[in-house]
Protein backbone atom coordinates (compact mmCIF):
# COMPACT_ATOMS: atom_id res chain seq x y z
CA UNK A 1 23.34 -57.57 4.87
CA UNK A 2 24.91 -55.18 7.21
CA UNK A 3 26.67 -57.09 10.38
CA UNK A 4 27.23 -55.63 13.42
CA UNK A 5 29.65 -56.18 16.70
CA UNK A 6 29.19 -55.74 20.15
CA UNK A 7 32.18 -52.97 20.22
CA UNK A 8 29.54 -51.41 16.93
CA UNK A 9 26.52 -51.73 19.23
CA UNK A 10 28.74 -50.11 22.56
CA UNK A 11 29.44 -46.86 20.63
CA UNK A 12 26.02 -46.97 18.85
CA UNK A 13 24.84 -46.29 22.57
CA UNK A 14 27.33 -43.73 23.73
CA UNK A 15 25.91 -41.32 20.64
CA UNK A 16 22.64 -41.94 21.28
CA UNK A 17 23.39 -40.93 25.10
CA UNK A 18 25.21 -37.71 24.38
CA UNK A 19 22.54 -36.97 21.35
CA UNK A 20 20.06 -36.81 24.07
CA UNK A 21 22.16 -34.93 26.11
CA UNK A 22 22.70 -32.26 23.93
CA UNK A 23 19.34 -31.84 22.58
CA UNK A 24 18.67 -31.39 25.73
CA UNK A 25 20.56 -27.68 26.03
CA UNK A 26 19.40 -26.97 22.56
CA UNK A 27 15.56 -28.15 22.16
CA UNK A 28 14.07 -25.17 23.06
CA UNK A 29 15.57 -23.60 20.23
CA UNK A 30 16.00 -25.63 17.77
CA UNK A 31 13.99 -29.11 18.82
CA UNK A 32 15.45 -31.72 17.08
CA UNK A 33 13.52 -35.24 17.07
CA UNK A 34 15.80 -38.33 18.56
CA UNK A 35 15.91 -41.16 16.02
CA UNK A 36 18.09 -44.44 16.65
CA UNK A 37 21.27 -44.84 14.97
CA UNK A 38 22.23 -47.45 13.16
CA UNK A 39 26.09 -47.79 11.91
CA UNK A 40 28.12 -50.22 9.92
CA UNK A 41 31.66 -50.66 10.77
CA UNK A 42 32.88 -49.61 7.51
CA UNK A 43 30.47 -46.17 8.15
CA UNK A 44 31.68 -46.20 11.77
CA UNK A 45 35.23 -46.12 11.04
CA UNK A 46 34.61 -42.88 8.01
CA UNK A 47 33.25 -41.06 10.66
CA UNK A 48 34.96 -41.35 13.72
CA UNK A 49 38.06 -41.62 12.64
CA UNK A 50 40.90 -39.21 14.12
CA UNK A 51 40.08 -35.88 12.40
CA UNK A 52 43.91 -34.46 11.51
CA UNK A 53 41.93 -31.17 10.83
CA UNK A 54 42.26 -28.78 15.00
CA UNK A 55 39.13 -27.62 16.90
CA UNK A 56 40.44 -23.99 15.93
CA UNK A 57 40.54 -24.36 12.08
CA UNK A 58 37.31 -26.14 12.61
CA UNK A 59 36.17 -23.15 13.66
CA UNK A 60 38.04 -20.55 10.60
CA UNK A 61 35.87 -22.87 8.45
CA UNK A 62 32.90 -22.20 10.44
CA UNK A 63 32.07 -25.38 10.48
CA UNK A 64 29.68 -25.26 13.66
CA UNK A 65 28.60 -28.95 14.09
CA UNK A 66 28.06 -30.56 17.47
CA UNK A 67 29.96 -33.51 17.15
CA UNK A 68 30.04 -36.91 19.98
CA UNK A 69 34.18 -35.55 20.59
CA UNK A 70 32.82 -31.58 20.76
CA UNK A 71 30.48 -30.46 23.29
CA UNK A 72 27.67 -28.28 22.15
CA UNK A 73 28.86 -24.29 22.15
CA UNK A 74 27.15 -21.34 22.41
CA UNK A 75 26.99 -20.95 18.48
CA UNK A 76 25.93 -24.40 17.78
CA UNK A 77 22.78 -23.52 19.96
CA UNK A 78 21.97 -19.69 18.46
CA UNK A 79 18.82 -18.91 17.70
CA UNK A 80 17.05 -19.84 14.59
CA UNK A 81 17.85 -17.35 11.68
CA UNK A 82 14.27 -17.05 10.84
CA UNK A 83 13.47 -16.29 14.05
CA UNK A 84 15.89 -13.03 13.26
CA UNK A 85 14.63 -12.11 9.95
CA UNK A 86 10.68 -12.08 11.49
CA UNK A 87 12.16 -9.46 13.95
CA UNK A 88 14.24 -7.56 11.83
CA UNK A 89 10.50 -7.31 9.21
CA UNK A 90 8.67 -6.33 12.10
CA UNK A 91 11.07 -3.57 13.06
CA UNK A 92 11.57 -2.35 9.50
CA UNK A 93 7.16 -2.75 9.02
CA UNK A 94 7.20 -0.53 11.91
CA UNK A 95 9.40 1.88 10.97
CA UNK A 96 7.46 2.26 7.83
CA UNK A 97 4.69 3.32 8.97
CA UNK A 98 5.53 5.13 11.46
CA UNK A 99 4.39 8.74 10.31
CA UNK A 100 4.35 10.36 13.76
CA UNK A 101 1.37 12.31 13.07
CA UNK A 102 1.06 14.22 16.62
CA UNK A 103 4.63 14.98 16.91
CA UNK A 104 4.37 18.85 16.80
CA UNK A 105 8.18 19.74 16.28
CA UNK A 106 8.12 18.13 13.03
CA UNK A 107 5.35 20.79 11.98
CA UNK A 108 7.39 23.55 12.97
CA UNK A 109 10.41 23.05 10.35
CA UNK A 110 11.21 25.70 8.31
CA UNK A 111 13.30 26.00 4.87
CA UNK A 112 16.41 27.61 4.28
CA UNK A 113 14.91 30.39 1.81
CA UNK A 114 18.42 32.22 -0.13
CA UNK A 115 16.02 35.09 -1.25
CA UNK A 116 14.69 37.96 0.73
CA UNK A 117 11.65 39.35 0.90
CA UNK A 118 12.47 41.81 -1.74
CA UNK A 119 12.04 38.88 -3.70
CA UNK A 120 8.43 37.62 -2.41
CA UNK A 121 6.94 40.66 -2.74
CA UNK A 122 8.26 41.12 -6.53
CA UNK A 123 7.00 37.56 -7.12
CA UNK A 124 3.68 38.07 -5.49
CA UNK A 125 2.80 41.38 -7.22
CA UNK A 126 4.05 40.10 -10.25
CA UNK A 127 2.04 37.02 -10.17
CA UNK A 128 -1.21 39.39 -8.83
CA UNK A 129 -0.51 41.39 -12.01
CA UNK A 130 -0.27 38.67 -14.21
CA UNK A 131 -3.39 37.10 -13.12
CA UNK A 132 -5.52 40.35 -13.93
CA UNK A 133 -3.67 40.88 -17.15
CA UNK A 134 -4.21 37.75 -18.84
CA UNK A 135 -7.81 37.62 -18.55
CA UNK A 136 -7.96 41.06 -19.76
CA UNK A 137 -5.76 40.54 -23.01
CA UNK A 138 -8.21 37.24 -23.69
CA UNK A 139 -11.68 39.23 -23.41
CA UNK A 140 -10.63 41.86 -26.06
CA UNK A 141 -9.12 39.01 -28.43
CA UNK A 142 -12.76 37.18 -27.82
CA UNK A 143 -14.88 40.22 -28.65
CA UNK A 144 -13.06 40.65 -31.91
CA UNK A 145 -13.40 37.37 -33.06
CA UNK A 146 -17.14 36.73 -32.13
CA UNK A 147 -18.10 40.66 -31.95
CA UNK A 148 -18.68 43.01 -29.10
CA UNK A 149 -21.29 40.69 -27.43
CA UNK A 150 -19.37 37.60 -28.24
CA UNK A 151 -19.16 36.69 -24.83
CA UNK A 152 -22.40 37.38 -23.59
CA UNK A 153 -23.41 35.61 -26.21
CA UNK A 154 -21.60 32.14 -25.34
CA UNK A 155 -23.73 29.11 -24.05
CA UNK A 156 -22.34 27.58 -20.89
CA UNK A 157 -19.69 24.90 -22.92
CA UNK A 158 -18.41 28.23 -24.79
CA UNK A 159 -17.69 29.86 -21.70
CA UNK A 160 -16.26 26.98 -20.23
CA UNK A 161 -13.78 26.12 -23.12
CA UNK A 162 -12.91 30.19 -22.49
CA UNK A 163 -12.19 29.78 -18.52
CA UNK A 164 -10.40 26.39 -19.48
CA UNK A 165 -8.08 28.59 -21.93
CA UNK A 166 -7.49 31.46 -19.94
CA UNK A 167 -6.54 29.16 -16.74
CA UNK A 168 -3.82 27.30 -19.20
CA UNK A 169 -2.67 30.64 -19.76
CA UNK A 170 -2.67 31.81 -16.35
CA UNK A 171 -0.74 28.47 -15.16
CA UNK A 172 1.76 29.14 -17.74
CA UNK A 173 2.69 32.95 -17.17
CA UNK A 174 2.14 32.42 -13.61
CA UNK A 175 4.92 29.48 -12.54
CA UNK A 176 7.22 31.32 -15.08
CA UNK A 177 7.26 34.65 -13.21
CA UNK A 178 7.71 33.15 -9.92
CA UNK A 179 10.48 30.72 -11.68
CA UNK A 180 12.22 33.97 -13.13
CA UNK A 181 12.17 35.87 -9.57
CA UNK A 182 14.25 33.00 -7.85
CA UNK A 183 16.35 32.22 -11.00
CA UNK A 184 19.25 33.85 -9.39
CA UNK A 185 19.59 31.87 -6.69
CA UNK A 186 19.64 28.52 -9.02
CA UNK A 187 20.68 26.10 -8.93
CA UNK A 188 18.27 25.34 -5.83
CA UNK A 189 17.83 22.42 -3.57
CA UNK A 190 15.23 19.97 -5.38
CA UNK A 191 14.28 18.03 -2.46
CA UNK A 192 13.13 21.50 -0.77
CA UNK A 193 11.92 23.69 -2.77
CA UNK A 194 8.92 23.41 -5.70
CA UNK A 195 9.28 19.56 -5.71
CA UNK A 196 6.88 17.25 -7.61
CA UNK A 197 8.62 14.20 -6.83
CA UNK A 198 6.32 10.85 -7.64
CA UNK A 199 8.57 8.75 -5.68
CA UNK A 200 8.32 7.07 -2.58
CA UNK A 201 4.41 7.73 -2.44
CA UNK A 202 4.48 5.54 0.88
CA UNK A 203 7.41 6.43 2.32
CA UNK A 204 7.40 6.73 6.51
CA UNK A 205 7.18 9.87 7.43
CA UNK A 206 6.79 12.32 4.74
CA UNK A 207 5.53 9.62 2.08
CA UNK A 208 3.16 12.27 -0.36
CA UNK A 209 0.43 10.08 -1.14
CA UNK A 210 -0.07 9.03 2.40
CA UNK A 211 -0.52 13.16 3.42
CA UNK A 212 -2.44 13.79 0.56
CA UNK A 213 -4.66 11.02 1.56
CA UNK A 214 -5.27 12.21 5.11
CA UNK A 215 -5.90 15.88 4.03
CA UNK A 216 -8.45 14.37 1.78
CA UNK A 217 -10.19 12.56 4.04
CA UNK A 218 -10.14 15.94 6.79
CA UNK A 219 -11.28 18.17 4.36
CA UNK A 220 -14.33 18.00 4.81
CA UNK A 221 -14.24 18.09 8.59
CA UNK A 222 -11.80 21.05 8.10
CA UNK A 223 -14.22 23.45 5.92
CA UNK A 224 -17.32 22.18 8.23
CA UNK A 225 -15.86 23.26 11.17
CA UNK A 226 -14.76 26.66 9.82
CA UNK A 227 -18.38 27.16 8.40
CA UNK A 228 -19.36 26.49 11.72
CA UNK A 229 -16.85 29.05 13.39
CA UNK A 230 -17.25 31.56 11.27
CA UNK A 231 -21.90 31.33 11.78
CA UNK A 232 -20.79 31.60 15.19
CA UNK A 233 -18.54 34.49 15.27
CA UNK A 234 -21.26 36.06 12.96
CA UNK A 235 -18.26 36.62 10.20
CA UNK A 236 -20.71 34.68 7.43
CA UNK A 237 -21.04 36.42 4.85
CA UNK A 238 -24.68 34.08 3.52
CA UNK A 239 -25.81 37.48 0.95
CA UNK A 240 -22.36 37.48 -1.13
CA UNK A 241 -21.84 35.39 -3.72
CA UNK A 242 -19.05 32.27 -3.31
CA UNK A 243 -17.17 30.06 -6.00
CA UNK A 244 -20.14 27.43 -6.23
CA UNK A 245 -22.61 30.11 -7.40
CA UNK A 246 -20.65 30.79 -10.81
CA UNK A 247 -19.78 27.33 -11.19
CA UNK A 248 -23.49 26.30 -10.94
CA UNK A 249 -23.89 28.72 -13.67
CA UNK A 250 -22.13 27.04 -15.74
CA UNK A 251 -22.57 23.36 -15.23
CA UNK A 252 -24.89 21.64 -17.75
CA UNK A 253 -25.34 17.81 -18.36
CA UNK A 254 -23.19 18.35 -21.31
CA UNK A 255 -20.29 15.95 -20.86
CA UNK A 256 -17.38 18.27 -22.27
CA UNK A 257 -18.66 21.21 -20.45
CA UNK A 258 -18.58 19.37 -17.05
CA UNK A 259 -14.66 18.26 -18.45
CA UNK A 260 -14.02 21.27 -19.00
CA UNK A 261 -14.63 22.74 -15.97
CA UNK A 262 -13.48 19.50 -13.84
CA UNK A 263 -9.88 19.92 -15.46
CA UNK A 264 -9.57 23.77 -14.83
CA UNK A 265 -10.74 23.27 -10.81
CA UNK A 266 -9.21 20.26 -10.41
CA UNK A 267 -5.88 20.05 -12.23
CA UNK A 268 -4.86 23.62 -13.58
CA UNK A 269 -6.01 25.80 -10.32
CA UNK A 270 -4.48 23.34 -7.82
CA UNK A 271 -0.84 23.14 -10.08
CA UNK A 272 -1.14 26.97 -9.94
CA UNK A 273 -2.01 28.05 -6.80
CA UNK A 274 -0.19 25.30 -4.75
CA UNK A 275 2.92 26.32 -6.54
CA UNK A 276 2.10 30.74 -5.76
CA UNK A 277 1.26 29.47 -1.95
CA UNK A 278 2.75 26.95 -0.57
CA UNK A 279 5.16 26.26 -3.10
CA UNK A 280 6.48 30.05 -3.06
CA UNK A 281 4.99 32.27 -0.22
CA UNK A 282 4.85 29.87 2.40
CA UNK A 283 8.75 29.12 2.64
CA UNK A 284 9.49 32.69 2.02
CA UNK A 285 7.68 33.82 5.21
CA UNK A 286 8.75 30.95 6.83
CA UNK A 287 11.82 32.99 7.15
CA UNK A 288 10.69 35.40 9.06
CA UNK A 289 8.12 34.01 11.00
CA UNK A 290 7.70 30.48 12.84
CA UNK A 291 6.39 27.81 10.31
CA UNK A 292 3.21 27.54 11.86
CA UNK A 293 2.57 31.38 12.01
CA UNK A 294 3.60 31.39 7.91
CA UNK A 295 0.92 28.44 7.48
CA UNK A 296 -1.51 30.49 8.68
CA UNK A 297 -0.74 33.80 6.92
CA UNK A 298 -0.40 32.28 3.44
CA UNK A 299 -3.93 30.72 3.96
CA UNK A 300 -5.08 33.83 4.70
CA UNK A 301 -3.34 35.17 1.64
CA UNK A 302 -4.70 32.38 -0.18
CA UNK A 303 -8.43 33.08 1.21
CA UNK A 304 -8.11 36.54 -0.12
CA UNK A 305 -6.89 36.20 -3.35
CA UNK A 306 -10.55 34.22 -4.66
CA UNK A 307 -12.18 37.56 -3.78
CA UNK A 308 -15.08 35.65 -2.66
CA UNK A 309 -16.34 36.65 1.50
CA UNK A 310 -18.66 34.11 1.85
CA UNK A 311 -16.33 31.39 1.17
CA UNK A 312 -13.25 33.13 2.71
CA UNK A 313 -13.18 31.26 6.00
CA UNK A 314 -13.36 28.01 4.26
CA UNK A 315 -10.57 28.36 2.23
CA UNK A 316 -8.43 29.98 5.15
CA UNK A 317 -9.03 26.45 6.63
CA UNK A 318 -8.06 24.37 3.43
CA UNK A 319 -5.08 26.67 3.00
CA UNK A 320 -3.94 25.59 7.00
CA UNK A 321 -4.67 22.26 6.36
CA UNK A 322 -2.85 22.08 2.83
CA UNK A 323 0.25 24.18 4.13
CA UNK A 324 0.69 22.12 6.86
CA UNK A 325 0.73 18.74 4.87
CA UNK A 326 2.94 20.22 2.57
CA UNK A 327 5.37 20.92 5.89
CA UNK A 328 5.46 17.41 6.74
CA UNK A 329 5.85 16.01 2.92
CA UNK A 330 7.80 18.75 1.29
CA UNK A 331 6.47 17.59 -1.77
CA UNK A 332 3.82 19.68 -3.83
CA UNK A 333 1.66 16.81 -5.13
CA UNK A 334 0.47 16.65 -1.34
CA UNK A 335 -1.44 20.52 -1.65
CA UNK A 336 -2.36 19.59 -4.98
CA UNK A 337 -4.18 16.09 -4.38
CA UNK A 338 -5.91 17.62 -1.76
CA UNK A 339 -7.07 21.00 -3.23
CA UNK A 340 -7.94 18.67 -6.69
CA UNK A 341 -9.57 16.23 -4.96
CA UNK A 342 -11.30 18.99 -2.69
CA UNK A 343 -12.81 21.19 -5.98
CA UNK A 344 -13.05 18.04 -8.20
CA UNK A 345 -15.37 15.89 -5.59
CA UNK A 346 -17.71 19.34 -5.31
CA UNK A 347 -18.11 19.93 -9.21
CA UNK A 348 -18.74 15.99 -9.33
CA UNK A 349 -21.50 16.17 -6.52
CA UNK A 350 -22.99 19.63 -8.31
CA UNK A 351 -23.18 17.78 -11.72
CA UNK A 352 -25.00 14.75 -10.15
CA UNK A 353 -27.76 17.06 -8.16
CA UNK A 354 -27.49 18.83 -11.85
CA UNK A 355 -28.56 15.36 -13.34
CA UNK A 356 -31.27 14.54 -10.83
CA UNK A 357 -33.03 18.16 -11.38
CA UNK A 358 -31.62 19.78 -8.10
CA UNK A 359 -31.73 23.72 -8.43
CA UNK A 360 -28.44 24.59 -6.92
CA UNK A 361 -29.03 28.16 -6.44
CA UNK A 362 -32.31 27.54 -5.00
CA UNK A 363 -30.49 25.06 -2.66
CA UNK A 364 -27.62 27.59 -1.88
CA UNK A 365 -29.73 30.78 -1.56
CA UNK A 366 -32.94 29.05 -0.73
């Protein structure tokens, strides 16, 4: 049984008075619910005994408690540290995706480029060269092993096992020569120049799988719209023959021929040409020229290089769009994702109008 005094029940009252009190200043922060207290003497006299321990040490200790003997402070009513931590995630949740897609000055940086444009044009010509030459040491090797016809000859999964070949071995010679034209400059800054960097995919504001998402999704828009400009103009070229005509040619319902083909347009071509383009001619002219101006002229470059005029102001749009989400990333798996996913998603729609009995000439030329 617990006994209590009248001095017990006097001071019982005097904490419950300044309890309510300084909720009072501190409830709209930190509410706390008023409950009665109820103290023996012998738990009366532990607490309220004559601290030997000053207000100031009190204090080095932070010990922050609002006491009957210590009026409430400014600290003992702060603000709830949850209450902190939700702003502090919003800010940061802002912050990350913040991607400032319509600020314009971040489109116009350039790169510090330590080569000249001695340089670029060896590694373009070089590259042009090497292009040309490869496919004309493979055609003689070809003919001797299956005879002077031998190619003609080849069914549609021959000739694509031959174009898959000769890309591998136009990837390969062609990253090495423009490797070996800047090798004198090495070693050179890896977070500017020919990156393929699969970190930070997400990352506000140059996060690579973000950009390459977005020029994904515009693609389409972007080679519509230059269709349409280029009808308009009168600069359609609708009697030449574009890149989907000798794909077409090509594309059977036989499974390895369609992988065939899907991994030279959709991996191999994009690794090379993203790498010759924006990789290497882009930031070389950006020296020269404002970063929006090279944008445009390696697109152009890249437009002529496919040697095909009907699809030349499509790909001079792609080529904008890519160089310009490879500006804001600085990472080459942005150019690529979209020029893979770009070639990949048309073989893919060809082989399933293929599969339903579509004549894709007839459709094209029709």
């Amino acid at each position: 049984m617990i006994r209590f005094d009248t001095l017990n029940t006097f001071k019982m009252a005097q904490i419950t008075a300044h309890t309510r009190t300084s909720t009072t200043r501190c409830d709209r922060i930190n509410p706390r619910p008023l409950a009665p207290i109820l103290l023996s003497r012998r738990l009366h006299t532990h607490l309220y005994a004559p601290s030997t321990v000053s207000y100031a040490e009190k204090r080095k200790t932070n010990d922050k408690r609002v006491t009957p003997d210590t009026p409430p402070t400014k600290d003992s009513c702060r603000r709830s540290p949850s209450i902190d931590s939700d702003n502090q995630l919003e800010t940061e949740l802002s912050k990350a995706i913040d991607f400032r897609l319509l600020d314009w000055e971040l489109y116009k940086q350039g790169w510090d480029i330590p080569w000249g444009a001695k340089e670029t044009g060896i590694g373009m010509v070089s590259w042009a060269a090497s292009f040309l030459g490869v496919s004309l040491l493979l055609f003689p090797i070809v003919n001797t092993l299956l005879g002077p016809d031998g190619f003609q000859l080849m069914g549609p999964t021959g000739r694509s096992y031959f174009i898959l070949i000769n890309q591998i071995a136009e990837t390969i010679v062609g990253i090495t020569i423009v490797r070996l034209t800047v090798s004198k400059y090495q070693p050179l800054d890896s977070s500017e120049f020919f990156k393929l960097d699969f970190r930070s995919p997400l990352r506000a504001p140059d996060g690579w799988l973000i950009w390459g998402l977005l020029g994904a999704l515009l693609s389409p828009v972007v080679v519509y719209i230059s269709a349409l400009l280029a009808a308009s103009t009168g600069l359609e070229d609708v009697s030449s023959r574009g890149t989907v005509d000798s794909v077409s040619q090509l594309l059977t319902l036989d499974l390895p021929t369609f992988l065939s083909l899907f991994t030279t347009t959709a991996i191999l071509a994009p690794l090379l040409e993203e790498t010759i383009f924006r990789g290497f001619l882009l930031p070389s002219l950006s020296k020269y020229m404002p970063t929006p101006a090279a944008v445009v002229v390696s697109a152009l470059a890249f437009g002529l290089v496919h040697l095909t005029p009907r699809d030349f102001p499509q790909l001079t749009g792609l080529g904008i769009l890519m160089g310009f989400s490879y500006v804001r990333s600085r990472n080459l798996l942005t150019p690529m994702m979209i020029h893979g996913v770009w070639n990949g998603g048309v073989l893919t729609v060809l082989y399933v109008l293929t599969s339903y009995g579509v004549d894709i000439q007839q459709m094209l030329h029709g």
